[in-house]
PDB file of N, CA and C in Angstrom:
ATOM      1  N   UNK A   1      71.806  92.630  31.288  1.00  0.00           N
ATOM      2  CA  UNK A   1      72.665  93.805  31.360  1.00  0.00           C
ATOM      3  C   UNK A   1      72.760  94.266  32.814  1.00  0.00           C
ATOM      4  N   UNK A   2      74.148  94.340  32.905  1.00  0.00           N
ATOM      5  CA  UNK A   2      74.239  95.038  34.785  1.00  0.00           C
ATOM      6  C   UNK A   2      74.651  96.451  34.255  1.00  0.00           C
ATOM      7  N   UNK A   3      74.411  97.155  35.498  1.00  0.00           N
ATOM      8  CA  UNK A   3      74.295  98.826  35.673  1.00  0.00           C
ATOM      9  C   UNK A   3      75.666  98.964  36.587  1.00  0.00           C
ATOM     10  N   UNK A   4      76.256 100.024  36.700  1.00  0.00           N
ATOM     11  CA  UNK A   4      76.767 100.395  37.295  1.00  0.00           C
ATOM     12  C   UNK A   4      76.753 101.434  37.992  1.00  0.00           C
ATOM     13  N   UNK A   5      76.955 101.575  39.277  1.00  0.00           N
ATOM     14  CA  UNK A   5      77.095 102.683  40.306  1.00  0.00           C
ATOM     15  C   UNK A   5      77.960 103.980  40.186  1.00  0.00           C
ATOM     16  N   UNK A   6      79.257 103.292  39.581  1.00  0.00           N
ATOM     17  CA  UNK A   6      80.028 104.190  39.531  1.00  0.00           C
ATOM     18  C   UNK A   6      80.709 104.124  38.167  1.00  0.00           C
ATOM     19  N   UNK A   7      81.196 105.269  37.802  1.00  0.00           N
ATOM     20  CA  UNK A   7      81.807 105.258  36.238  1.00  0.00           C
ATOM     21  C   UNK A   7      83.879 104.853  36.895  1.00  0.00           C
ATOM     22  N   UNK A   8      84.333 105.064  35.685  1.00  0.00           N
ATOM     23  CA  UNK A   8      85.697 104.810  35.334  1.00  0.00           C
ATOM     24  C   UNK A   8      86.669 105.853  36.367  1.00  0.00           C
ATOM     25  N   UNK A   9      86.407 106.663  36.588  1.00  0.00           N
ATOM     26  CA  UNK A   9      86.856 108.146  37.370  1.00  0.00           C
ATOM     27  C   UNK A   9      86.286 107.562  39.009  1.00  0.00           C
ATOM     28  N   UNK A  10      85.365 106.477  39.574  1.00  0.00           N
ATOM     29  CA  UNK A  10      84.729 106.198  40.749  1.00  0.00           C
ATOM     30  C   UNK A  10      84.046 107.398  40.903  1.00  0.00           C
ATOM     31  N   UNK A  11      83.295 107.945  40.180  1.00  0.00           N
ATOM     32  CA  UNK A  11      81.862 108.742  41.126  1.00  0.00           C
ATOM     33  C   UNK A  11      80.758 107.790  40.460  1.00  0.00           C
ATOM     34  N   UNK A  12      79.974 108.712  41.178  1.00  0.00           N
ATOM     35  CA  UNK A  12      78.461 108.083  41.171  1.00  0.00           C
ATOM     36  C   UNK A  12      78.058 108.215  39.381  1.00  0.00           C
ATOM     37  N   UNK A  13      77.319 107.198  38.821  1.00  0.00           N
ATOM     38  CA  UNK A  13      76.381 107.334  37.614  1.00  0.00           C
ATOM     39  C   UNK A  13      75.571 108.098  38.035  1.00  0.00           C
ATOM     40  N   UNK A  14      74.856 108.771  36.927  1.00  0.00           N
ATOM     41  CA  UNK A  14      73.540 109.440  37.304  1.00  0.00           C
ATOM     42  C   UNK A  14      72.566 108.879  37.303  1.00  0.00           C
ATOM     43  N   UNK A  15      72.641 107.132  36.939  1.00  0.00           N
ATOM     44  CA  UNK A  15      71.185 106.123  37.197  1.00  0.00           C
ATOM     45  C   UNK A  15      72.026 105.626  38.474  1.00  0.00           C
ATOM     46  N   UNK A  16      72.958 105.668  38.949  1.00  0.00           N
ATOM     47  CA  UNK A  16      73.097 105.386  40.395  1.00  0.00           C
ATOM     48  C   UNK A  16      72.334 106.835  41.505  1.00  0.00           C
ATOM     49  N   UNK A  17      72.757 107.710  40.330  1.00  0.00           N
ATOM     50  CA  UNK A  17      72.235 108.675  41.835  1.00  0.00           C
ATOM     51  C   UNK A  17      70.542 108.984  41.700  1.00  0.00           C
ATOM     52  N   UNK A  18      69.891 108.407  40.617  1.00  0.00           N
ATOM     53  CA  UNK A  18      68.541 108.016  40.403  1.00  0.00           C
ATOM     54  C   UNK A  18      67.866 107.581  41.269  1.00  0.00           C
ATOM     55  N   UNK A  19      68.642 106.537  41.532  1.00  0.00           N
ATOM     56  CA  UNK A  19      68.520 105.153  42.260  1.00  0.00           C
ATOM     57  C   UNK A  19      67.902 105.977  43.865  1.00  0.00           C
ATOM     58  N   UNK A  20      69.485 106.566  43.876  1.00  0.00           N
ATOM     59  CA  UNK A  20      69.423 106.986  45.783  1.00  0.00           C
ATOM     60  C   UNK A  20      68.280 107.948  46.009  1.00  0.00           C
ATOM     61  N   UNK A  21      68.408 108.846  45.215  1.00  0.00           N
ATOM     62  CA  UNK A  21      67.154 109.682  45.298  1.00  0.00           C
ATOM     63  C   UNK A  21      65.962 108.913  45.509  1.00  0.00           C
ATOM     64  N   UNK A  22      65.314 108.186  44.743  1.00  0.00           N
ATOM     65  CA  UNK A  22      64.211 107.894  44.993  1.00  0.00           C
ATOM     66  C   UNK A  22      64.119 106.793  46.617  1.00  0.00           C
ATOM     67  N   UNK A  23      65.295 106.427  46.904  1.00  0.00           N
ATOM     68  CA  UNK A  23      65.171 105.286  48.045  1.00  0.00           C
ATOM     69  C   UNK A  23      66.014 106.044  49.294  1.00  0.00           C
ATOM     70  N   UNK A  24      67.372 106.667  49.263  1.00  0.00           N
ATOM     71  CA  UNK A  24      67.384 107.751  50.452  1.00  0.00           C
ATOM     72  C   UNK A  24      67.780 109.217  50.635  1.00  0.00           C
ATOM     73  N   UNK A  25      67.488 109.589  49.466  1.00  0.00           N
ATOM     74  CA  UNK A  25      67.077 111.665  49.308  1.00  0.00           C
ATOM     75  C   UNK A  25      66.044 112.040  50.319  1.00  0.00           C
ATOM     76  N   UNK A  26      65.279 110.899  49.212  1.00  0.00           N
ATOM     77  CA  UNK A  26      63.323 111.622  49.207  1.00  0.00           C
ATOM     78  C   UNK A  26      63.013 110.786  50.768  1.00  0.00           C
ATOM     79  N   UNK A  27      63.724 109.834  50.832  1.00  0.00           N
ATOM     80  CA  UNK A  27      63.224 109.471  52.539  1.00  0.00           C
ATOM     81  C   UNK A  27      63.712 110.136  53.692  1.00  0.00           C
ATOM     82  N   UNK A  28      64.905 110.439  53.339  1.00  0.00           N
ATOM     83  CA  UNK A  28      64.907 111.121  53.753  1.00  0.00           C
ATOM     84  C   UNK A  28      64.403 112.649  54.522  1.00  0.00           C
ATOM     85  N   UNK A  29      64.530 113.584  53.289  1.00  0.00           N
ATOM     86  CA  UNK A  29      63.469 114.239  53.283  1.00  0.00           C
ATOM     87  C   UNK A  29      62.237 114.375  53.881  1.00  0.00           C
ATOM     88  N   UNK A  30      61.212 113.264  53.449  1.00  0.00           N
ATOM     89  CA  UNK A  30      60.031 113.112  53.877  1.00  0.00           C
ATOM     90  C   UNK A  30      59.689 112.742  55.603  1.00  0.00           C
ATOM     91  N   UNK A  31      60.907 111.783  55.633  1.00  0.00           N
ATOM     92  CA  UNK A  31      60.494 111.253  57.498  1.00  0.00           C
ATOM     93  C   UNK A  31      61.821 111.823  58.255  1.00  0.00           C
ATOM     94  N   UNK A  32      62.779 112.287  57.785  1.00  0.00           N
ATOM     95  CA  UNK A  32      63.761 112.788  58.891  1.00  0.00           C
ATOM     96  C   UNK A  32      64.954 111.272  59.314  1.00  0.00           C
ATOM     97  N   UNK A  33      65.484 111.486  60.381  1.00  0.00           N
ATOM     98  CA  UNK A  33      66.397 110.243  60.550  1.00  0.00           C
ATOM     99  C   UNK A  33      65.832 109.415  60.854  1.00  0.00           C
ATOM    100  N   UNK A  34      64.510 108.844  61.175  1.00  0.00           N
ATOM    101  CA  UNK A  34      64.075 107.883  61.343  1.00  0.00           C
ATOM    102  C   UNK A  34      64.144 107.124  60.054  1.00  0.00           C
ATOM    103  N   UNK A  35      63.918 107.779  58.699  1.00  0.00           N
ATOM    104  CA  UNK A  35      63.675 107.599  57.358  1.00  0.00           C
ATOM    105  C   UNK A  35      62.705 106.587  57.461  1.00  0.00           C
ATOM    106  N   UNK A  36      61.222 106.773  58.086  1.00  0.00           N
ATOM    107  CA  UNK A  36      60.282 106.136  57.676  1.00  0.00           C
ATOM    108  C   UNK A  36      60.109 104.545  58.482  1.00  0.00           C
ATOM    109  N   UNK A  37      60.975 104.034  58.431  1.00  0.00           N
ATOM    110  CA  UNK A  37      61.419 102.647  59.595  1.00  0.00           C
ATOM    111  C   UNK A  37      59.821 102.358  60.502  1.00  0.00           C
ATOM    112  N   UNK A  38      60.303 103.702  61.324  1.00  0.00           N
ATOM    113  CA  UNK A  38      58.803 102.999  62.130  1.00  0.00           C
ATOM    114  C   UNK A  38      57.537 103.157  61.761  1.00  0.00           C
ATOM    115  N   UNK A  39      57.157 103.766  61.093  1.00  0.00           N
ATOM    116  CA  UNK A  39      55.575 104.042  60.428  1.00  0.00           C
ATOM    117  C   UNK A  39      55.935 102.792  59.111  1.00  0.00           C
ATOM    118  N   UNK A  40      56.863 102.510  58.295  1.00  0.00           N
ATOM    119  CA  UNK A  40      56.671 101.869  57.290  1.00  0.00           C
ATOM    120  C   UNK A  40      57.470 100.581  57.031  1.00  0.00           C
ATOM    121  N   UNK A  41      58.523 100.151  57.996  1.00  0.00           N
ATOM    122  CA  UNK A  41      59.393  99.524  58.221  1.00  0.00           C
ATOM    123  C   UNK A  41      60.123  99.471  57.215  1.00  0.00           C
ATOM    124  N   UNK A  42      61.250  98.127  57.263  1.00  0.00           N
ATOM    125  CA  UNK A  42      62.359  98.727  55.895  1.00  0.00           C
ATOM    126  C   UNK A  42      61.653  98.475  54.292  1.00  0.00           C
ATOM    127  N   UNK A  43      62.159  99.846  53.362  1.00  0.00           N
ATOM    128  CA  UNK A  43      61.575  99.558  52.359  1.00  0.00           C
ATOM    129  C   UNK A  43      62.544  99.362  51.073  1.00  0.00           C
ATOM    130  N   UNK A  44      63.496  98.840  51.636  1.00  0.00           N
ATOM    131  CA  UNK A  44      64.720  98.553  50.944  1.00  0.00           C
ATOM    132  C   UNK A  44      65.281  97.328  50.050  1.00  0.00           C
ATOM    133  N   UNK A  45      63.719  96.861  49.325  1.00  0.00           N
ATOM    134  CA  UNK A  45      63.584  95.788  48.959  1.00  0.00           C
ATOM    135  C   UNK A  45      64.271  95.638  47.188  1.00  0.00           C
ATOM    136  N   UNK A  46      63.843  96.880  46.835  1.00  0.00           N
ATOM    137  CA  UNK A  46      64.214  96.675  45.452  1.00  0.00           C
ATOM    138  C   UNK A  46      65.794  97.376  45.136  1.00  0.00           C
ATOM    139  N   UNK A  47      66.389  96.389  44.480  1.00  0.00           N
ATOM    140  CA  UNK A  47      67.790  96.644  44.129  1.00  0.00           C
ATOM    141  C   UNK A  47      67.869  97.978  42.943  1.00  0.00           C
ATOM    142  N   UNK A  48      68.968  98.166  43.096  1.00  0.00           N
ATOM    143  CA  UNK A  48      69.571  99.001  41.753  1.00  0.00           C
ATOM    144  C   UNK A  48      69.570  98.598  40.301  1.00  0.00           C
ATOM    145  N   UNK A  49      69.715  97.194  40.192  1.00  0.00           N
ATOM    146  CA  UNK A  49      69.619  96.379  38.909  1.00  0.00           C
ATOM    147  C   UNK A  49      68.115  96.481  38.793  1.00  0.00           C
ATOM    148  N   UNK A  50      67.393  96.339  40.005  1.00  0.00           N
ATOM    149  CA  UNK A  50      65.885  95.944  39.722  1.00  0.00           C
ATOM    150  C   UNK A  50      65.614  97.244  39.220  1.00  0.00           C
ATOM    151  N   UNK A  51      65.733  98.579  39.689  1.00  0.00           N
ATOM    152  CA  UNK A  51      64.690  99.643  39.813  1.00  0.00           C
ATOM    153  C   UNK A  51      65.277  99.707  38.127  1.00  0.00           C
ATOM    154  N   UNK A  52      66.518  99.837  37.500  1.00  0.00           N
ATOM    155  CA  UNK A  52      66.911 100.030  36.566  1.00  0.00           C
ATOM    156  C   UNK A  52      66.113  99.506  35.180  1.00  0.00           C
ATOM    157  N   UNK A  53      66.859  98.023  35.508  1.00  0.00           N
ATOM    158  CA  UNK A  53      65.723  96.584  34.984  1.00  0.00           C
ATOM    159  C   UNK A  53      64.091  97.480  34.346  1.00  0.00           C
ATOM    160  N   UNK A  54      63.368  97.750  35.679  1.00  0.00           N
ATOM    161  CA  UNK A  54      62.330  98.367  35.290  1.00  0.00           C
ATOM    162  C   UNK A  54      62.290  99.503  34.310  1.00  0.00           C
ATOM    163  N   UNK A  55      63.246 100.378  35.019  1.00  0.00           N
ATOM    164  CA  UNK A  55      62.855 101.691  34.014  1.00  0.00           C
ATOM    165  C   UNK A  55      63.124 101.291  32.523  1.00  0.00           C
ATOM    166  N   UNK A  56      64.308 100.539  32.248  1.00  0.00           N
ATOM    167  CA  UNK A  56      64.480  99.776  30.768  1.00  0.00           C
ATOM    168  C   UNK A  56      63.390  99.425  30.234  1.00  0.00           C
ATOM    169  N   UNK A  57      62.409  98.292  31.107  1.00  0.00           N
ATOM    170  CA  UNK A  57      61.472  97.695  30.580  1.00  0.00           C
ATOM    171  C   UNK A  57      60.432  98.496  30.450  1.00  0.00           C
ATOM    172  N   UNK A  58      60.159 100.174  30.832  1.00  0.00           N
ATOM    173  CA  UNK A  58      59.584 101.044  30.319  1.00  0.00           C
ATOM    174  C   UNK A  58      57.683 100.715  30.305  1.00  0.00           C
ATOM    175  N   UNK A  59      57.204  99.472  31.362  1.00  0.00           N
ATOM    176  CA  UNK A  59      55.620  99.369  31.535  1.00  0.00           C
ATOM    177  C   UNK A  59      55.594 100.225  32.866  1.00  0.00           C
ATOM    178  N   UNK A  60      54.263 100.740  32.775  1.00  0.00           N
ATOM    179  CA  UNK A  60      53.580 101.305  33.633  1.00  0.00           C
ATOM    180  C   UNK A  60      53.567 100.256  35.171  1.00  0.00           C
ATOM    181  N   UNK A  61      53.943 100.221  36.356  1.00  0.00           N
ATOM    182  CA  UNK A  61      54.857  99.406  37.386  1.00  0.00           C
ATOM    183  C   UNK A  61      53.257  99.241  38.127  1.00  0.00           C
ATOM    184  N   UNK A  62      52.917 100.676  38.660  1.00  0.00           N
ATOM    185  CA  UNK A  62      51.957 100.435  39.483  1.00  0.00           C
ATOM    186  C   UNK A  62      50.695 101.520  38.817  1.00  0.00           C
ATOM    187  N   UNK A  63      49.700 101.858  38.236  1.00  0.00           N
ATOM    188  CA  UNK A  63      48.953 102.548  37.430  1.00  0.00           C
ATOM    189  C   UNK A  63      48.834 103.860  38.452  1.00  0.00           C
ATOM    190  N   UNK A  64      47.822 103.645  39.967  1.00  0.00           N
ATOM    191  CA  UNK A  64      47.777 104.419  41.159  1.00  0.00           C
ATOM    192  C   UNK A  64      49.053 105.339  41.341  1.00  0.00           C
ATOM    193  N   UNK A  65      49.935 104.814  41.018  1.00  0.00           N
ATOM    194  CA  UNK A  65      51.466 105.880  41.573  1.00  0.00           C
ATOM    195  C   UNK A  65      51.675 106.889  40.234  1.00  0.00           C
ATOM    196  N   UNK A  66      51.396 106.378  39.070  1.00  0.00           N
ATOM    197  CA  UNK A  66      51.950 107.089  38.031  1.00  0.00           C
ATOM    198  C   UNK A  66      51.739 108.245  37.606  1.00  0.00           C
ATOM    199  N   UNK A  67      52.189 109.015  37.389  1.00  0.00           N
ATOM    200  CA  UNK A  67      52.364 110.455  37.301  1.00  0.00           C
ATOM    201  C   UNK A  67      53.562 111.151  36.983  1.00  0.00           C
ATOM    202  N   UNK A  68      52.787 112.729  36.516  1.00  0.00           N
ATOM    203  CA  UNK A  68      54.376 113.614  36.219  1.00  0.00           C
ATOM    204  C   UNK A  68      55.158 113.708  37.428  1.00  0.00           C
ATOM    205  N   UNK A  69      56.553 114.002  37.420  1.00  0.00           N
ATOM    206  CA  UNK A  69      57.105 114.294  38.618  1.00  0.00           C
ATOM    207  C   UNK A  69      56.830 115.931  38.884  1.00  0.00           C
ATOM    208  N   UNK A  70      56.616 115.454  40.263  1.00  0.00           N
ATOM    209  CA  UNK A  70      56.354 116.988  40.580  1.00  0.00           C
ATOM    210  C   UNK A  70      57.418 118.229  41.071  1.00  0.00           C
ATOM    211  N   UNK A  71      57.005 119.421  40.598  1.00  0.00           N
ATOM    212  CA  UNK A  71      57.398 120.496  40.758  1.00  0.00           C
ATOM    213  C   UNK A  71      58.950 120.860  41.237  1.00  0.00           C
ATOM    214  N   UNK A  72      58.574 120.303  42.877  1.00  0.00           N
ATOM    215  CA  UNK A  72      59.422 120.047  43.939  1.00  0.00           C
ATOM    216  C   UNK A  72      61.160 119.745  43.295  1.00  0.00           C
ATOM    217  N   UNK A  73      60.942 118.264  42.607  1.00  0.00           N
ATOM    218  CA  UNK A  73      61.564 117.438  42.431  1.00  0.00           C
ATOM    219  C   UNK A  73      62.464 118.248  40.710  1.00  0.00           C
ATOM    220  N   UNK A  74      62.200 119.289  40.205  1.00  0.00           N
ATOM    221  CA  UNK A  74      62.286 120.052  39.453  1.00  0.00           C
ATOM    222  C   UNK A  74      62.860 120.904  39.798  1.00  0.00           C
ATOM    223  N   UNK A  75      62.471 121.504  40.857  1.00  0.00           N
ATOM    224  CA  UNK A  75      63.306 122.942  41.628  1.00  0.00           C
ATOM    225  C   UNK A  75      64.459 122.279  42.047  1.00  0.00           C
ATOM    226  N   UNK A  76      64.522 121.346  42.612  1.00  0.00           N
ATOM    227  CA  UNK A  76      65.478 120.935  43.427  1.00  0.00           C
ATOM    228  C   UNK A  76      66.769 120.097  42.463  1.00  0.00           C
ATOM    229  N   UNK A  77      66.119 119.537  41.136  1.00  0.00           N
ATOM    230  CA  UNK A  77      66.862 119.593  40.637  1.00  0.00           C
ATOM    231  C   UNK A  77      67.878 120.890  39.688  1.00  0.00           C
ATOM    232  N   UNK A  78      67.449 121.361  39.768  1.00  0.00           N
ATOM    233  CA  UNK A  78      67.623 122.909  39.096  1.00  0.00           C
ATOM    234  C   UNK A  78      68.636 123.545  40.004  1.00  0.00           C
ATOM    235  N   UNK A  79      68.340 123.497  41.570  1.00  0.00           N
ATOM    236  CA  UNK A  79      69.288 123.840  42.351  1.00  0.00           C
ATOM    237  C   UNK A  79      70.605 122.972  42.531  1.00  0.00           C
ATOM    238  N   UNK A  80      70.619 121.610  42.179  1.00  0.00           N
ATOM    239  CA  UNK A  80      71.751 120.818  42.595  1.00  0.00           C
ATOM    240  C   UNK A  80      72.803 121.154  41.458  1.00  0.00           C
ATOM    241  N   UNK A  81      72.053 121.526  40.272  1.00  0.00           N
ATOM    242  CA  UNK A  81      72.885 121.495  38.714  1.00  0.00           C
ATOM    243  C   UNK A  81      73.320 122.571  39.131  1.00  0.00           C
ATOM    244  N   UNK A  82      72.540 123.860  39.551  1.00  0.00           N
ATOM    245  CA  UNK A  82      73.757 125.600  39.785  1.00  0.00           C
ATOM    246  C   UNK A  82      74.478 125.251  41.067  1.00  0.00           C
ATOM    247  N   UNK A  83      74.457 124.723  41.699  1.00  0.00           N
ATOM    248  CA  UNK A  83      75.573 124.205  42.537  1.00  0.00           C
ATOM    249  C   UNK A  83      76.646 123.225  41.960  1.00  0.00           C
ATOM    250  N   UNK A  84      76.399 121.923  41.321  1.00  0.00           N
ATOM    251  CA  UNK A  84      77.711 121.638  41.106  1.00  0.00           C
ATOM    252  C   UNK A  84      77.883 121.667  39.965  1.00  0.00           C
ATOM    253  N   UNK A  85      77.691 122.224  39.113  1.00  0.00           N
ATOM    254  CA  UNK A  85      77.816 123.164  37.662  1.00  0.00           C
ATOM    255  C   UNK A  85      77.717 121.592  36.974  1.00  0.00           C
ATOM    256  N   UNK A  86      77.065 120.473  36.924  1.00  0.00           N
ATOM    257  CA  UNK A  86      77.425 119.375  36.238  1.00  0.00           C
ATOM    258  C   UNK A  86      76.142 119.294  35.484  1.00  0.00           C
ATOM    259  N   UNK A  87      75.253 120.025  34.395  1.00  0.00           N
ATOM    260  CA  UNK A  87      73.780 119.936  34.287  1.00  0.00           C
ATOM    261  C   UNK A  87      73.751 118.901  33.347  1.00  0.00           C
ATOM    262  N   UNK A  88      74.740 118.256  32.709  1.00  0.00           N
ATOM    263  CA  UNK A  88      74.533 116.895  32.007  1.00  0.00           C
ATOM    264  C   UNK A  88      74.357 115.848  32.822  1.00  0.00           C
ATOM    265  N   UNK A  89      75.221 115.630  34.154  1.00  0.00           N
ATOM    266  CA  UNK A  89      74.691 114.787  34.785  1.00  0.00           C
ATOM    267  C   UNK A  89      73.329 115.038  35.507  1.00  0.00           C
ATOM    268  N   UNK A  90      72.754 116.054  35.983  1.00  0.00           N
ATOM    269  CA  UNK A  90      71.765 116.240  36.746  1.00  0.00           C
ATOM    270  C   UNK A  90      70.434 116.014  35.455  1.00  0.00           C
ATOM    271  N   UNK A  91      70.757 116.446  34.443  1.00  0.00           N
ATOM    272  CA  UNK A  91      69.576 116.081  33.262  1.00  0.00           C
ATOM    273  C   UNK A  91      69.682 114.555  33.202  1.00  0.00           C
ATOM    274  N   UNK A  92      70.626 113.951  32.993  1.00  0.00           N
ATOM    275  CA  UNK A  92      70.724 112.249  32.912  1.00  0.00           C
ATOM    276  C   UNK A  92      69.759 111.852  34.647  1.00  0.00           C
ATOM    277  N   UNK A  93      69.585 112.236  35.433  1.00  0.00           N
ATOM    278  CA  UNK A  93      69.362 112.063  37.141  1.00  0.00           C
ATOM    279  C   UNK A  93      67.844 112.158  36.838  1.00  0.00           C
ATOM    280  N   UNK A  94      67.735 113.180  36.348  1.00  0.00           N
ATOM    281  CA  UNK A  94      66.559 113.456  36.649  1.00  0.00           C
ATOM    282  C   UNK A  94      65.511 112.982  35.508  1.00  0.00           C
ATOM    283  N   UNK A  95      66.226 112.696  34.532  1.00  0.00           N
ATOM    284  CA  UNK A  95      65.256 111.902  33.087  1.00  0.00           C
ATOM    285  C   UNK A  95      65.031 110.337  33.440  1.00  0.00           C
ATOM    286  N   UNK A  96      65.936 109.790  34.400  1.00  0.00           N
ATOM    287  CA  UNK A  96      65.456 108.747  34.893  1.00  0.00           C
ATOM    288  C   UNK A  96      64.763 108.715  35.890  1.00  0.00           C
ATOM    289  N   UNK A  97      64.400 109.285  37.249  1.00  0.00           N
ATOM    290  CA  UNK A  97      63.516 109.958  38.051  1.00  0.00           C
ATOM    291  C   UNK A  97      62.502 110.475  37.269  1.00  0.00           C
ATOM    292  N   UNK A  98      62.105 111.207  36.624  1.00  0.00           N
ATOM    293  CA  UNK A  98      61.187 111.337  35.622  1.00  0.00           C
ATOM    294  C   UNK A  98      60.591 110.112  35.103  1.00  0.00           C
ATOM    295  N   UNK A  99      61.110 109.422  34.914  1.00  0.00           N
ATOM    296  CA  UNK A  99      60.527 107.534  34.156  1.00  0.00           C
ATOM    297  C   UNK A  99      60.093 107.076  35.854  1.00  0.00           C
ATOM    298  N   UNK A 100      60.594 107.624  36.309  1.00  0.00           N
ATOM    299  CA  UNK A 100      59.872 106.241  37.746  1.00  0.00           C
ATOM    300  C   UNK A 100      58.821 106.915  38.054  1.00  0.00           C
ATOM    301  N   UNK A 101      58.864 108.083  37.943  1.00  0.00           N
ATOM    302  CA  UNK A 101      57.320 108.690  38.363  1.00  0.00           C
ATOM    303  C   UNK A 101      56.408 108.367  37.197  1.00  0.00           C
ATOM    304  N   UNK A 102      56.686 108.291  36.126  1.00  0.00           N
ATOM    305  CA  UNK A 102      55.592 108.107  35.062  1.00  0.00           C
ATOM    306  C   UNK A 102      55.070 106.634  34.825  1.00  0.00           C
ATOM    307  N   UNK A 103      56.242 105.705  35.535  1.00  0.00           N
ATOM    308  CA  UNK A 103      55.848 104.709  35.376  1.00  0.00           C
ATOM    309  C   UNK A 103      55.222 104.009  36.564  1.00  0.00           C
ATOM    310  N   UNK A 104      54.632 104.772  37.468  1.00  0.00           N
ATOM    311  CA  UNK A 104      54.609 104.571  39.015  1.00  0.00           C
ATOM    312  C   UNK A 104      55.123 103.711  39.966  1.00  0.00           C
ATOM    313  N   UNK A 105      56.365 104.032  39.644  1.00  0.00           N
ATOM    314  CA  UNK A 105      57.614 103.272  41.067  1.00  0.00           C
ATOM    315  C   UNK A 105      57.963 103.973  41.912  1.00  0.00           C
ATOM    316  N   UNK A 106      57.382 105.319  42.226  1.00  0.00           N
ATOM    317  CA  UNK A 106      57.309 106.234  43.050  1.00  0.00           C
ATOM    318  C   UNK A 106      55.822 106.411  43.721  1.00  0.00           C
ATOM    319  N   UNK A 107      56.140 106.288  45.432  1.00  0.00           N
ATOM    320  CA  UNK A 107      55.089 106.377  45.859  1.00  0.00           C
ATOM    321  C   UNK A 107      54.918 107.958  46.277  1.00  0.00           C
ATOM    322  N   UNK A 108      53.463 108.229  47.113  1.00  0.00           N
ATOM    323  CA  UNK A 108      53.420 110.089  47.018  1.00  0.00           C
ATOM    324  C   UNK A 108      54.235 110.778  48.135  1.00  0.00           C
ATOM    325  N   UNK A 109      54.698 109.772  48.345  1.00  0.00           N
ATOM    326  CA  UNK A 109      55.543 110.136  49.522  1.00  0.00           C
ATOM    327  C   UNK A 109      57.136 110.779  48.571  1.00  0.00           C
ATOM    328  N   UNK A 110      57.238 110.287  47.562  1.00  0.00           N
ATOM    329  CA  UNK A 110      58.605 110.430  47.169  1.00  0.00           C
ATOM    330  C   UNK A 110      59.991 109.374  47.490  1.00  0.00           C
ATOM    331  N   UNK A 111      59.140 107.675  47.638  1.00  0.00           N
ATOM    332  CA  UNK A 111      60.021 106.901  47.955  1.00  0.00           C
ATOM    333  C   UNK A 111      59.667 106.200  47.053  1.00  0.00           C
ATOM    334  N   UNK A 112      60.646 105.160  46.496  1.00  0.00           N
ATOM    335  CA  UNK A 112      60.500 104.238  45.266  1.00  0.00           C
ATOM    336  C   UNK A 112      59.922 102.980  46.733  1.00  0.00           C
ATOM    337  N   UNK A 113      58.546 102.528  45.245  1.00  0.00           N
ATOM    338  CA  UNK A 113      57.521 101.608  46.173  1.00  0.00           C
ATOM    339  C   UNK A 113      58.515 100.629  46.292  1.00  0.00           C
ATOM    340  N   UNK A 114      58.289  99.507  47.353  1.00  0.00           N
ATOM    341  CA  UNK A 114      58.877  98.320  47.476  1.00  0.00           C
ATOM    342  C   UNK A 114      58.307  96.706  46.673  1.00  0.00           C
ATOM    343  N   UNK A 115      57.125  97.020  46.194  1.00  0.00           N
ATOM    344  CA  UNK A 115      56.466  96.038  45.419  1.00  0.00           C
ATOM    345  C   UNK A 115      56.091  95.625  44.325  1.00  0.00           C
ATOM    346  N   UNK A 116      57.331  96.412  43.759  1.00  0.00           N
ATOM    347  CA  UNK A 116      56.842  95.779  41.996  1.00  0.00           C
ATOM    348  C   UNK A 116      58.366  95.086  41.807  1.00  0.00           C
ATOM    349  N   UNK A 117      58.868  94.496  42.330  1.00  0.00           N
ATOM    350  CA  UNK A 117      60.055  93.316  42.189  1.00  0.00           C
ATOM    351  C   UNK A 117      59.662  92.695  41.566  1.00  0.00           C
ATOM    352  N   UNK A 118      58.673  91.894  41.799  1.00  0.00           N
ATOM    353  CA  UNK A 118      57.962  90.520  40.597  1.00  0.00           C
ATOM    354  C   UNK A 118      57.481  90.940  39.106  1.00  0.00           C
ATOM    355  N   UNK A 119      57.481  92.394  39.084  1.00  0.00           N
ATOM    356  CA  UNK A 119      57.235  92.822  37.651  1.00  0.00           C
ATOM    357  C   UNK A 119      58.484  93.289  36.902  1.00  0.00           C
ATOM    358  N   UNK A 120      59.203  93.430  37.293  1.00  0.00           N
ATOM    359  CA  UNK A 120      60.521  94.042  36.975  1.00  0.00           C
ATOM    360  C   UNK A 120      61.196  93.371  36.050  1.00  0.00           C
TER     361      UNK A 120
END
């Protein structure tokens, strides 16, 4: 099964904007415009099909990473939904973001790890 990025109308899916969040929101975020590069080099290993792939296949990715999503990642979703009044898509966004943290494909940094490709 392939995923898609964008629906019928061309915007973003909300497992596309899953996707970005966890690989350039939160890296954002966390390292600034460098996004991490020089302390961690590129971590742009796992695809959209892959990270997806995984969350489908619903095993625990990395045990060490797994966890509730935190707080943060709650508020902030809360704020994006009263801004663009869309809270079905931001609940679809964030219930899959929710699965990558529980299944630990999120590192504590708030970037989807680069090393569970071979489990996927």
């Amino acid at each position: 099964m392939s995923f898609a990025a964008v629906d019928t109308n061309r915007r973003f899916t909300p497992e596309f904007a899953a996707y970005t969040k966890a690989t350039l929101v939160n890296r954002f975020k966390a390292y600034g415009g460098d996004m991490g590069i020089t302390t961690h080099g590129n971590r742009d290993r796992v695809s959209f099909d892959t990270f997806m792939k995984a969350i489908q296949k619903d095993q625990v990715i990395n045990q060490k990473y797994s966890r509730d999503i935190p707080n943060y990642e709650i508020q902030s979703s809360g704020i994006n939904a009263k801004l663009n009044g869309n809270y079905e898509f931001e609940n679809k966004k964030m219930s899959i973001v929710e699965r990558a943290y529980e299944l630990g494909m999120i590192g504590y940094d708030g970037v989807l790890i680069p090393s569970f490709m071979e489990k996927a």
